[in-house]
Protein backbone atom coordinates (compact mmCIF):
# COMPACT_ATOMS: atom_id res chain seq x y z
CA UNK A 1 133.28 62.02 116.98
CA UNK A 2 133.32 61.19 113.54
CA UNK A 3 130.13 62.38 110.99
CA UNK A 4 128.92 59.76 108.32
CA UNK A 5 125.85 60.21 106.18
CA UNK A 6 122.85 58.17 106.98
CA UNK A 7 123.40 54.24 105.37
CA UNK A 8 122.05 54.79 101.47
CA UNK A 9 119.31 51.56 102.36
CA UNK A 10 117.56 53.76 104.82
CA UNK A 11 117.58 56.92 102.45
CA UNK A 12 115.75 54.96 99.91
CA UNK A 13 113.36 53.74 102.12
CA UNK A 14 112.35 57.30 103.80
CA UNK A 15 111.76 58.45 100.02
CA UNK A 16 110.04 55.41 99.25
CA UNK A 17 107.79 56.53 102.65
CA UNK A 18 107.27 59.90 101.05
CA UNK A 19 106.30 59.14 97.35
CA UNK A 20 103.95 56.92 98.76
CA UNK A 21 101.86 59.39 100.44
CA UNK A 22 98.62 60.83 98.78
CA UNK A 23 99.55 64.29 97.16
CA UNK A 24 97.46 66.37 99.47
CA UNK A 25 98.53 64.84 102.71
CA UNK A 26 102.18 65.34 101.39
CA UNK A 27 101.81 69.03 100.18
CA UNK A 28 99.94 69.57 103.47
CA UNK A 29 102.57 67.99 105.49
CA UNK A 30 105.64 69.99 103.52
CA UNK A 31 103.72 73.41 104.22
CA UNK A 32 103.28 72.32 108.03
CA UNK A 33 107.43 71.99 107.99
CA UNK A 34 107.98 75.34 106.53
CA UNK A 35 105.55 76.99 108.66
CA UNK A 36 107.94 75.48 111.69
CA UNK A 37 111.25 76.28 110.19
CA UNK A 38 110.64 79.68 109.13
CA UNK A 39 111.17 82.66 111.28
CA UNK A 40 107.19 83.87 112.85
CA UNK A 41 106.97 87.16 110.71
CA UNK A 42 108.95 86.36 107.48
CA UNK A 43 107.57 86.78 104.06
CA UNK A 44 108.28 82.71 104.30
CA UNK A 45 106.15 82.05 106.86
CA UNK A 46 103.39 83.85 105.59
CA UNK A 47 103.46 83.04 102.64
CA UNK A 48 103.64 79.43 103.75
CA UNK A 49 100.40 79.87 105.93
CA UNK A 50 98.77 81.73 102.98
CA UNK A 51 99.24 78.67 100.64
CA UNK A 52 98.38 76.20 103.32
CA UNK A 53 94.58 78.25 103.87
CA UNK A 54 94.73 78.19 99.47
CA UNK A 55 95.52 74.70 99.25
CA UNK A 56 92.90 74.01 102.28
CA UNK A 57 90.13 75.48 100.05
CA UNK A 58 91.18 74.14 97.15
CA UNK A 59 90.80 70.84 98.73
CA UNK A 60 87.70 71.37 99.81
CA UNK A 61 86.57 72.33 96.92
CA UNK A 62 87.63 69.33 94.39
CA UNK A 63 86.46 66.71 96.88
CA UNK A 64 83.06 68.64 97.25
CA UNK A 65 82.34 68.45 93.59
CA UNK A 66 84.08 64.61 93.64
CA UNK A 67 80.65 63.29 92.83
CA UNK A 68 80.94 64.48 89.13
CA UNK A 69 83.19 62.09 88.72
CA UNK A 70 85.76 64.45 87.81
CA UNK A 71 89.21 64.47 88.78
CA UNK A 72 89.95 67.86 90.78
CA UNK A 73 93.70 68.89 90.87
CA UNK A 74 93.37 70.88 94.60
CA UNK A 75 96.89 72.22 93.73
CA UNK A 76 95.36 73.87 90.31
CA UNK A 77 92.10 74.97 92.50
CA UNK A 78 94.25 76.42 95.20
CA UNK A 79 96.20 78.63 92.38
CA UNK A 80 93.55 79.96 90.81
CA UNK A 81 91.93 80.87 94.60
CA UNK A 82 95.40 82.56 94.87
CA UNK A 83 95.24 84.82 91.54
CA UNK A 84 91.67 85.64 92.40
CA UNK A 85 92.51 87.20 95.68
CA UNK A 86 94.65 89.17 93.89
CA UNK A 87 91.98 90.68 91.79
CA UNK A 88 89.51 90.71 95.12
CA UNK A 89 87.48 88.07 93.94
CA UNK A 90 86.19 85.36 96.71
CA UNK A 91 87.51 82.17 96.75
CA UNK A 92 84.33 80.11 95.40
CA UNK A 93 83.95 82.78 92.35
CA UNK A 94 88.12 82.19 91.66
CA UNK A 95 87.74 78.22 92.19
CA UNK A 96 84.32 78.30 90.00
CA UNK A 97 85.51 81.45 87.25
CA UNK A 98 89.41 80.74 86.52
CA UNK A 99 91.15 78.32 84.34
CA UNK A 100 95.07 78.02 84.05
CA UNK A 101 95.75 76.95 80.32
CA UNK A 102 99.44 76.12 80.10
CA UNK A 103 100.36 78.87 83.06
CA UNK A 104 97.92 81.51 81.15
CA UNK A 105 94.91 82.20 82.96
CA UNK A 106 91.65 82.07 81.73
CA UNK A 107 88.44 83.33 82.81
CA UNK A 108 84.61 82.86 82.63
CA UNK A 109 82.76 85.67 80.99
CA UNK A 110 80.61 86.91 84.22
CA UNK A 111 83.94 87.06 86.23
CA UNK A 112 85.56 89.09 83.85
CA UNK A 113 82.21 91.33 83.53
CA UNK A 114 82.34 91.58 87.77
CA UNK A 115 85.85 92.98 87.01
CA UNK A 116 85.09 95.59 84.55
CA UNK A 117 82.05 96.90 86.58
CA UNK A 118 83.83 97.02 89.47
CA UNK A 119 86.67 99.25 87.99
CA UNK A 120 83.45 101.36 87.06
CA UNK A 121 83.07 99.95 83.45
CA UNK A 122 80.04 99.40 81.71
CA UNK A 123 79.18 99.32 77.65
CA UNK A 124 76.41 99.61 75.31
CA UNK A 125 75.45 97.24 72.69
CA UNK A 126 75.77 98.66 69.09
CA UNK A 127 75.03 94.78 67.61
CA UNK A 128 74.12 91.98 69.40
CA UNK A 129 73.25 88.81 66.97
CA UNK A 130 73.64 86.02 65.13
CA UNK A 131 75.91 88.48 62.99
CA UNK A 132 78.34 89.57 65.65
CA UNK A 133 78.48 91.44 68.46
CA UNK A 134 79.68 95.34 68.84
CA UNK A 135 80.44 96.99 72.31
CA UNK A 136 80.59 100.18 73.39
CA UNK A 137 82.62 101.69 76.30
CA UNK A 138 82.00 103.82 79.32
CA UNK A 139 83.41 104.53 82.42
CA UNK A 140 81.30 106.06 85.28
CA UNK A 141 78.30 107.11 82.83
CA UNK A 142 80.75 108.36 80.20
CA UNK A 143 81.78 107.02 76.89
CA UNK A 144 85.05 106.33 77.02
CA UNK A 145 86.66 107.88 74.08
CA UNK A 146 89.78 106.39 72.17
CA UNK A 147 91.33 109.49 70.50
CA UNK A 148 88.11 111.17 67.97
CA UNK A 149 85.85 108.01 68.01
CA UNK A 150 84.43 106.09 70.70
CA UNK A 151 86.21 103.02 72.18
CA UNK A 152 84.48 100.25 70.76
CA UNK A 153 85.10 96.44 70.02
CA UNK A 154 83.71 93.61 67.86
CA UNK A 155 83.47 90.07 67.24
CA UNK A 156 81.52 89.09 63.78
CA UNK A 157 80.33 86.01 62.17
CA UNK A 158 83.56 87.30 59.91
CA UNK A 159 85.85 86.98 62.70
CA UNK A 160 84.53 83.23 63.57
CA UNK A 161 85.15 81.87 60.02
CA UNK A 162 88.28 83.44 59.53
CA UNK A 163 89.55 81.95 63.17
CA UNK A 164 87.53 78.95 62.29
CA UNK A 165 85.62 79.42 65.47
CA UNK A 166 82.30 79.09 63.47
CA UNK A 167 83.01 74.90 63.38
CA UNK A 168 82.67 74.76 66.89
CA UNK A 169 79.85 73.68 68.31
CA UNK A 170 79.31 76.30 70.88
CA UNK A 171 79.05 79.01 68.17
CA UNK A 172 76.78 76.77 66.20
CA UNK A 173 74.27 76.05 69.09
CA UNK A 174 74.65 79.57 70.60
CA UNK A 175 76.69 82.30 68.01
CA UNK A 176 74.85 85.42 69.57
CA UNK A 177 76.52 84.72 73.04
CA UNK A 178 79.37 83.59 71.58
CA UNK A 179 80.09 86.77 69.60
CA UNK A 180 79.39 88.64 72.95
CA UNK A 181 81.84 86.83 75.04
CA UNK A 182 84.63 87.38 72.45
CA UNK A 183 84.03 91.37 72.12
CA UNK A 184 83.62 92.23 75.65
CA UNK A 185 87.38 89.66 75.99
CA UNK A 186 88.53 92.14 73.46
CA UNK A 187 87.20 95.16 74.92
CA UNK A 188 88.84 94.33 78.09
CA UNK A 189 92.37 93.74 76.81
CA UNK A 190 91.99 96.90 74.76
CA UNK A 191 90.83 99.65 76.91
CA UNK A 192 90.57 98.20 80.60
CA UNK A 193 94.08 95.70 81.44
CA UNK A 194 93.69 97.77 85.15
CA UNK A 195 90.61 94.93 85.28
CA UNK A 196 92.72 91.99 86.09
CA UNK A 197 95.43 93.71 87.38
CA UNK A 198 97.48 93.67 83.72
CA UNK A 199 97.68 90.38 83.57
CA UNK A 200 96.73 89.13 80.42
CA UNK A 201 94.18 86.74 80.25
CA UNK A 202 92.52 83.73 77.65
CA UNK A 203 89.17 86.01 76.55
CA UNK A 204 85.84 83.85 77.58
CA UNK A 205 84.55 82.28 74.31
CA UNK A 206 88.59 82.26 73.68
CA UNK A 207 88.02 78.40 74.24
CA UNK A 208 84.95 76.95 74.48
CA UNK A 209 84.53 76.48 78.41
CA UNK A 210 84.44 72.82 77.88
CA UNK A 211 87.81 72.02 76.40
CA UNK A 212 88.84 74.31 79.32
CA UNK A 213 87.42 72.11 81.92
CA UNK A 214 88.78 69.02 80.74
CA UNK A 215 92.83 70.85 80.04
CA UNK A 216 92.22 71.58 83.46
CA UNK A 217 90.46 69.23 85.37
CA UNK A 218 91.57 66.29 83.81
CA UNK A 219 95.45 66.41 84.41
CA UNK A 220 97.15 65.86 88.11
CA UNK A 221 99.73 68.82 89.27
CA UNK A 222 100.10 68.17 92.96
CA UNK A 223 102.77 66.01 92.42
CA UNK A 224 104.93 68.94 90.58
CA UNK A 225 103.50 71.41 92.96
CA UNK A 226 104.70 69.01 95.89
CA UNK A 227 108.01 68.73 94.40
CA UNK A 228 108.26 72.71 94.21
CA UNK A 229 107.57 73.13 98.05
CA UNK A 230 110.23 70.50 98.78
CA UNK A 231 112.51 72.37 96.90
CA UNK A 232 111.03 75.72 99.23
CA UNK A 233 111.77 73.32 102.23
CA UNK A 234 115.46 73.00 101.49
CA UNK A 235 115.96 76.52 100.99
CA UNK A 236 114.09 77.85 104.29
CA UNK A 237 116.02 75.26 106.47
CA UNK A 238 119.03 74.68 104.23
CA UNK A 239 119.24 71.17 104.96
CA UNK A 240 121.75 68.52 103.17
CA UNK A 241 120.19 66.64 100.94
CA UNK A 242 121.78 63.59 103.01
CA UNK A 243 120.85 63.00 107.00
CA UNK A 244 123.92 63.24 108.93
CA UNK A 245 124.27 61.31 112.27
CA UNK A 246 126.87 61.31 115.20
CA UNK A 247 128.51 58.04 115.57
């Protein structure tokens, strides 16, 4: 019995088969096959059937809000679902309140305000206006204290020329919410990381939410995440990269 790849003609073609497929139907299809080849109970198979319910979200999601005629990446949706269990948010406030910016995450003010409450966190405005914007911390009723003085941040019209943030046209129309967004981003990173599980994360107002949207929304990654669950394929069922046949 002698063992001889499959003919190289009829390689090509079954890749051909597969690059041709829509992105979704393929990443669908490739979590489908490691849900099969992986032992019922492994940390592969779960977390196979985890990113399959992820992925099925974040599908539904971009082709619900298709009519914008925006292009949705469901692989970029299904991500940020995934990082927003993590921090126990649900998966419409994740899809709707996270941005990935280059790998870094970035979030929408009121998400990051649902955080900090939730950890017990509120603050009290020392400024609020066209100025700049000054917060102060407390925790459960109590200012929070950071060494002698209270733990405070800020965000001025000082800050916004010297980061050139004051030519943008969001702190033009709006600088008063502006400034807010910025301090409370800043009094997050420095007194309350516990908030998004010390992960550090684009502050909103960081980027207006608009140039957000359209880093995000406008580029297609289910082709590399596709190629990244092939590669989890191979490794759960250790296949050869060439079919082998009996002859």
């Amino acid at each position: 019995m002698a063992t001889q790849t499959a003919p190289l003609v009829e390689q090509i073609q079954q890749a051909q088969a597969v690059a041709a497929q829509p992105q979704p139907e393929l990443m669908s299809s490739i979590l489908d096959q490691i849900i099969s080849a992986s032992d019922r109970g492994s940390a592969e198979h779960g977390e196979a059937l985890q990113m399959k319910t992820d992925f099925a979200q974040g599908l539904m999601y971009a082709r619900g809000t298709s009519g914008s005629g925006k292009k949705l990446d469901a692989a970029d949706i299904a991500m940020r679902i995934r990082f927003g269990r993590e921090l126990g948010l649900s998966a419409f406030q994740a899809a709707r309140g996270i941005y990935f910016i280059n790998g870094i995450p970035a979030m929408m003010g009121t998400v990051l305000e649902l955080l900090m409450r939730r950890h017990g966190y509120t603050w009290t405005f020392i400024q609020r206006d066209t100025k700049g914007c000054i917060l102060e911390l407390n925790k459960n009723g109590e200012k929070v204290m950071d060494g002698a003085k209270p733990a405070r941040a800020s965000f001025t019209e000082e800050d916004a020329k010297r980061t050139g943030y004051d030519k943008k046209e969001t702190y033009k129309q709006d600088p008063e919410s502006m400034y807010y967004w910025r301090a409370l981003g800043r009094l997050q990173k420095f007194y309350v990381p516990e908030a998004t599980e010390y992960v550090s994360v684009l502050a909103p107002g960081e980027l207006p939410i608009d140039e957000v949207v359209a880093a995000t929304e406008s580029r297609m990654g289910e082709a590399t995440a596709a190629a990244a669950l092939r590669d989890k394929l191979a490794a759960v069922t250790q296949a050869p990269v060439a079919e082998k046949v009996t002859a």
